[in-house]
N, C-alpha and C. Protein backbone atom coordinates (compact mmCIF):
# COMPACT_ATOMS: atom_id res chain seq x y z
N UNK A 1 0.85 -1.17 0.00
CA UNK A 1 0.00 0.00 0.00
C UNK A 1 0.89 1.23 0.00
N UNK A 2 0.65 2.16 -0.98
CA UNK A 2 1.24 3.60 -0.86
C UNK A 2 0.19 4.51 -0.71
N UNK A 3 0.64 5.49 0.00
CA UNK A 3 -0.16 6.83 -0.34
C UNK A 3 0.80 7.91 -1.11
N UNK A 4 0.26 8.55 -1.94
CA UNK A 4 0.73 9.71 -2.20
C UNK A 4 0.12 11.01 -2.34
N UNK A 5 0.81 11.87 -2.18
CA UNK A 5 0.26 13.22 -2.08
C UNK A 5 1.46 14.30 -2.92
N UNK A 6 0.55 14.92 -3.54
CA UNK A 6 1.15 15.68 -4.90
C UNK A 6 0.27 16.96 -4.79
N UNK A 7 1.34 17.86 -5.45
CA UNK A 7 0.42 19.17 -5.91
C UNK A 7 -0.62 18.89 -6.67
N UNK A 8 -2.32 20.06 -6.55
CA UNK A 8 -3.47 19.23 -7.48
C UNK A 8 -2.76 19.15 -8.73
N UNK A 9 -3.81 18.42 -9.86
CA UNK A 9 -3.54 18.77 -10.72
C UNK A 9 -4.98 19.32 -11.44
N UNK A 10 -5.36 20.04 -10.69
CA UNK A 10 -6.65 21.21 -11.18
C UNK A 10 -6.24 22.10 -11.44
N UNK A 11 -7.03 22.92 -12.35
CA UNK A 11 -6.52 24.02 -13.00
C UNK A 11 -6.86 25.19 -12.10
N UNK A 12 -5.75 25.59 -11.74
CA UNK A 12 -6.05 26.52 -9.97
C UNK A 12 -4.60 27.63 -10.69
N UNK A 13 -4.90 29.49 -10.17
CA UNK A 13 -4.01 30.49 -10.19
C UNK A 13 -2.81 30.06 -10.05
N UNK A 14 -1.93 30.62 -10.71
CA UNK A 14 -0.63 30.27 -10.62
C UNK A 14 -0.13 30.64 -9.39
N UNK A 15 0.63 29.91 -8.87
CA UNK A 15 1.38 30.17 -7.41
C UNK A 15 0.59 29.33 -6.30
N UNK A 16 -0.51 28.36 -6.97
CA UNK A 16 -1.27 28.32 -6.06
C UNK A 16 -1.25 26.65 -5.98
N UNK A 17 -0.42 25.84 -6.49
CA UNK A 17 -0.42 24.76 -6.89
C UNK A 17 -0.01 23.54 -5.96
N UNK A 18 0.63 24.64 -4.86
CA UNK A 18 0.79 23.44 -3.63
C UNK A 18 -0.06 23.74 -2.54
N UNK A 19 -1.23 24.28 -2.18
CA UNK A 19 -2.38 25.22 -1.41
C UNK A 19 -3.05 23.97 -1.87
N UNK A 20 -3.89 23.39 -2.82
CA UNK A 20 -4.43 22.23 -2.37
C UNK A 20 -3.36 20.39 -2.97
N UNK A 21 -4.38 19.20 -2.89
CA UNK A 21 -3.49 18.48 -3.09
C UNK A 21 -4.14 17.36 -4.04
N UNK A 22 -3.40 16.72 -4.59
CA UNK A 22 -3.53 15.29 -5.34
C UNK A 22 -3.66 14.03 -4.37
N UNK A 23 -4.39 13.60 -3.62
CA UNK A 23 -3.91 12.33 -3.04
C UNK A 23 -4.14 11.19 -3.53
N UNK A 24 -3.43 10.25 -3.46
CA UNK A 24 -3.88 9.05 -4.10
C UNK A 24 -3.19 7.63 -3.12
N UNK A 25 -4.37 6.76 -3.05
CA UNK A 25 -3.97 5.41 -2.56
C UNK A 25 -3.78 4.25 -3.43
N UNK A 26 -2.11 3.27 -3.88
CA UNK A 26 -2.09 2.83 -4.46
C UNK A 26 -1.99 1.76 -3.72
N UNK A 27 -2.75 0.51 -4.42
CA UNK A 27 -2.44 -0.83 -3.29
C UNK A 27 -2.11 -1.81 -4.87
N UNK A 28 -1.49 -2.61 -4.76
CA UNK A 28 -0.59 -3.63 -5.66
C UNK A 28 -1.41 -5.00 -5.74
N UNK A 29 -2.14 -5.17 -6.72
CA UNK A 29 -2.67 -6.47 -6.98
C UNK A 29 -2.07 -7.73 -5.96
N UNK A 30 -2.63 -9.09 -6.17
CA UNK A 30 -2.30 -9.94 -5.28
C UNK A 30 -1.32 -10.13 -3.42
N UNK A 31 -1.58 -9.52 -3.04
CA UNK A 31 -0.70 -8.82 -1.88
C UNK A 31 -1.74 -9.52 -1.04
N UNK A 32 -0.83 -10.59 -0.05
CA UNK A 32 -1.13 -11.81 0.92
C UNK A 32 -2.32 -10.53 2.01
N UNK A 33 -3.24 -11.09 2.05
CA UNK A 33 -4.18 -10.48 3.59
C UNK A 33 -4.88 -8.65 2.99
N UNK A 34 -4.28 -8.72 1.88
CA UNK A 34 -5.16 -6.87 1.54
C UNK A 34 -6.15 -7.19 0.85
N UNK A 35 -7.12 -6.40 0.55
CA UNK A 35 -8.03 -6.49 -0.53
C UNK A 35 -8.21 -4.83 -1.19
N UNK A 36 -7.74 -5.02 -2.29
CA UNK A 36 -8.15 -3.56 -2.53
C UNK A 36 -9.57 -2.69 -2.28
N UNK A 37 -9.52 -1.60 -2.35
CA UNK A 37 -10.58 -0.61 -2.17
C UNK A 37 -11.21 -0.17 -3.62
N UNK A 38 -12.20 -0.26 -3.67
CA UNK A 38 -13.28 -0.13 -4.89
C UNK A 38 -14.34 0.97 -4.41
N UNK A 39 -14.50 1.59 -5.26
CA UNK A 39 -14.83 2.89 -5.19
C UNK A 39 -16.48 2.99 -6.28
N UNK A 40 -17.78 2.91 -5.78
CA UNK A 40 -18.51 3.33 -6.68
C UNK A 40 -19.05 1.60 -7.16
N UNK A 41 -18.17 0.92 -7.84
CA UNK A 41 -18.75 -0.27 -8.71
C UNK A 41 -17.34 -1.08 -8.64
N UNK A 42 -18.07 -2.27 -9.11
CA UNK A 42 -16.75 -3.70 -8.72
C UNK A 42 -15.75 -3.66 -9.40
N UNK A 43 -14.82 -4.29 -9.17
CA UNK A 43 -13.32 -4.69 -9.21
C UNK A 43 -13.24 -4.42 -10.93
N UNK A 44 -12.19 -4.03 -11.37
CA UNK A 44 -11.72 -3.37 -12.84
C UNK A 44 -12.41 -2.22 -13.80
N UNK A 45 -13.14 -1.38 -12.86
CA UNK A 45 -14.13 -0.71 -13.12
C UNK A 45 -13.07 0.65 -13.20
N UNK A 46 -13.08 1.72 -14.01
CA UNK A 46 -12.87 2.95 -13.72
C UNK A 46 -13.35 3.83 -13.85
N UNK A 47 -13.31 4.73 -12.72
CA UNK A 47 -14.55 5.90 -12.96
C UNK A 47 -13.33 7.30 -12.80
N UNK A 48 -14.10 7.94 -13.35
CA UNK A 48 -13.68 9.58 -13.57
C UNK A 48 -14.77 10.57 -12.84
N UNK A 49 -15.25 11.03 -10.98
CA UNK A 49 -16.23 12.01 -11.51
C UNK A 49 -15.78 12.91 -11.02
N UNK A 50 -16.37 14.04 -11.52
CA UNK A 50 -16.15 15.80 -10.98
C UNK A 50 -17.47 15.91 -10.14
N UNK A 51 -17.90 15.90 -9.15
CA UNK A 51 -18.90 16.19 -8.53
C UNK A 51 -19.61 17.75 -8.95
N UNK A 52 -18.50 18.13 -8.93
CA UNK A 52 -18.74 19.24 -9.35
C UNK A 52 -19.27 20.73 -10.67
N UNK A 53 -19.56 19.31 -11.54
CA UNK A 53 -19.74 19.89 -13.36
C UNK A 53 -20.32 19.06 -13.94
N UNK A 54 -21.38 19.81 -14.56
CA UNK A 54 -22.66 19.30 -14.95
C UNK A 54 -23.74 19.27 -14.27
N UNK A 55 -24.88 19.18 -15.14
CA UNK A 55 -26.55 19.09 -14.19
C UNK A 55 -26.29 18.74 -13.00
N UNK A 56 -27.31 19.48 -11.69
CA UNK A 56 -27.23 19.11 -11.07
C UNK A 56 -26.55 18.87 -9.93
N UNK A 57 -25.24 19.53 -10.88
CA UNK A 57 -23.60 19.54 -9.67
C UNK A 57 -23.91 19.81 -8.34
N UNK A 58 -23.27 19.80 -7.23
CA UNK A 58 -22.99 19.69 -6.15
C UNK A 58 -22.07 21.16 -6.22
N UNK A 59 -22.54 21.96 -5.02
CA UNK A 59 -21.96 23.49 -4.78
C UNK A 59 -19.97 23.00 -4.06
N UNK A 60 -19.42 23.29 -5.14
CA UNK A 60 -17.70 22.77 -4.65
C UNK A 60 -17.52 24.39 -3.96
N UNK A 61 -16.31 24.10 -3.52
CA UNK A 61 -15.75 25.34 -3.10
C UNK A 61 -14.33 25.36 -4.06
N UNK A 62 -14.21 26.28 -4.71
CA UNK A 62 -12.67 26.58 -5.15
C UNK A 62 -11.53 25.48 -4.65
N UNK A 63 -10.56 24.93 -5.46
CA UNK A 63 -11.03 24.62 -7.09
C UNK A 63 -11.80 23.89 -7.73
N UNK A 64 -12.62 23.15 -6.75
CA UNK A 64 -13.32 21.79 -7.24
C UNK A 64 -12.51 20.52 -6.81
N UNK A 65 -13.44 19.72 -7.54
CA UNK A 65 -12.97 18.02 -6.43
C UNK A 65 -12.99 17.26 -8.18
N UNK A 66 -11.73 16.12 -7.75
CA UNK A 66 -11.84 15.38 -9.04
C UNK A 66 -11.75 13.72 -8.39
N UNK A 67 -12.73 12.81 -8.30
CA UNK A 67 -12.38 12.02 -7.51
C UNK A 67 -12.25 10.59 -8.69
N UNK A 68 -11.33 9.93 -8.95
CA UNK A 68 -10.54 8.92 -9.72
C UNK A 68 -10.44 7.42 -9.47
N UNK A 69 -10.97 6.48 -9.63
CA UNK A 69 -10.43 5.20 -9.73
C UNK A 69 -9.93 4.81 -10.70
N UNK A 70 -8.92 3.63 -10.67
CA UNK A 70 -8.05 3.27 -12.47
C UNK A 70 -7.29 2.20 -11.80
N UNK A 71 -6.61 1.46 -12.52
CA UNK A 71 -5.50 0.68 -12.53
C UNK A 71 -4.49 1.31 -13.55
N UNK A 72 -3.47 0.86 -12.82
CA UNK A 72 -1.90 1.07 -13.51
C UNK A 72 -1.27 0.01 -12.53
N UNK A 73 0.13 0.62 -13.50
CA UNK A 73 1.20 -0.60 -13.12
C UNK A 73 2.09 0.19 -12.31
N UNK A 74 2.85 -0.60 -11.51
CA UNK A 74 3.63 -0.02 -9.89
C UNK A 74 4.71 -0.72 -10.12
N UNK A 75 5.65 -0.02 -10.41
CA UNK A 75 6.64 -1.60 -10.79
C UNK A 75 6.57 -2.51 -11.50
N UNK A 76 6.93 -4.02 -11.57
CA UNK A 76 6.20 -4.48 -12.35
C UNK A 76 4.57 -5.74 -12.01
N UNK A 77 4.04 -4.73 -11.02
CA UNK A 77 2.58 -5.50 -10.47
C UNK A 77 1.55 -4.23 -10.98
N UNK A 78 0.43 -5.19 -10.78
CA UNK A 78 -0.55 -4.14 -11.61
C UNK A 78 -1.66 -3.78 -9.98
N UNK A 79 -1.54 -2.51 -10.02
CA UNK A 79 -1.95 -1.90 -9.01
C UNK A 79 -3.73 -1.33 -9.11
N UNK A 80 -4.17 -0.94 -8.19
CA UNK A 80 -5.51 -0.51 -8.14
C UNK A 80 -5.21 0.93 -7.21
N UNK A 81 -6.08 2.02 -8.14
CA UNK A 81 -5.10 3.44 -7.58
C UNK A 81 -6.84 4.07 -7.46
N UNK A 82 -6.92 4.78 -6.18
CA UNK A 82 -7.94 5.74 -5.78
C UNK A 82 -7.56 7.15 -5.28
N UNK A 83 -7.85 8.09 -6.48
CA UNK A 83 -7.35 9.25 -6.19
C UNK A 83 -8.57 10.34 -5.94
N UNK A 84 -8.20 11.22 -5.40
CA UNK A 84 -8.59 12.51 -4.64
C UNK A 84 -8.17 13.71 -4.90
N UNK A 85 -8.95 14.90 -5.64
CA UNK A 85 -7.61 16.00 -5.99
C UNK A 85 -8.70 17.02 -6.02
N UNK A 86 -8.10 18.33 -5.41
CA UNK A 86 -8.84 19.41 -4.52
C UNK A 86 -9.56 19.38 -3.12
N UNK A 87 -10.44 19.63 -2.95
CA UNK A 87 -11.39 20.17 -1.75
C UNK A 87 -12.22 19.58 -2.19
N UNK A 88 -12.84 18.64 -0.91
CA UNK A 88 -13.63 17.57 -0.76
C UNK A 88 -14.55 17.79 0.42
């Protein structure tokens, strides 16, 4: 399991790029006693939403929220990654 935390990558004033953050939890396929975290819908699923854009949206506060599920690769294991980026 990693966490990481990065400048967002929302489109936010210049100078302003480490004021909020990117976080993301990566956990590594087959790994004895974990089970990854699934977000929304089952296992190999990826979602993209902005809560914040489109019908209906949800009132964000500056810059907005981008919340991410996906797989990628971590080395050479194939990982399950749940990310977080802005104000939530």
């Amino acid at each position: 399991v990693i966490i990481s935390i990065e400048p967002t990558k929302l489109d936010v004033a210049p100078g302003e790029e480490t004021k909020y953050l990117n976080t993301r939890l990566i956990q590594k396929e087959n790994q004895h006693g974990i089970r990854p975290v699934y977000m929304f819908e089952e296992e190999g699923s990826t979602v993209d939403w902005d809560p914040c854009a489109g019908p209906g949206a949800m009132a964000c506060p500056y810059p907005g929220t981008r919340v991410r599920y996906y797989n990628e690769m971590s080395g050479e294991k194939h990982a399950h990654v749940l990310e977080v980026d802005g104000v939530f």
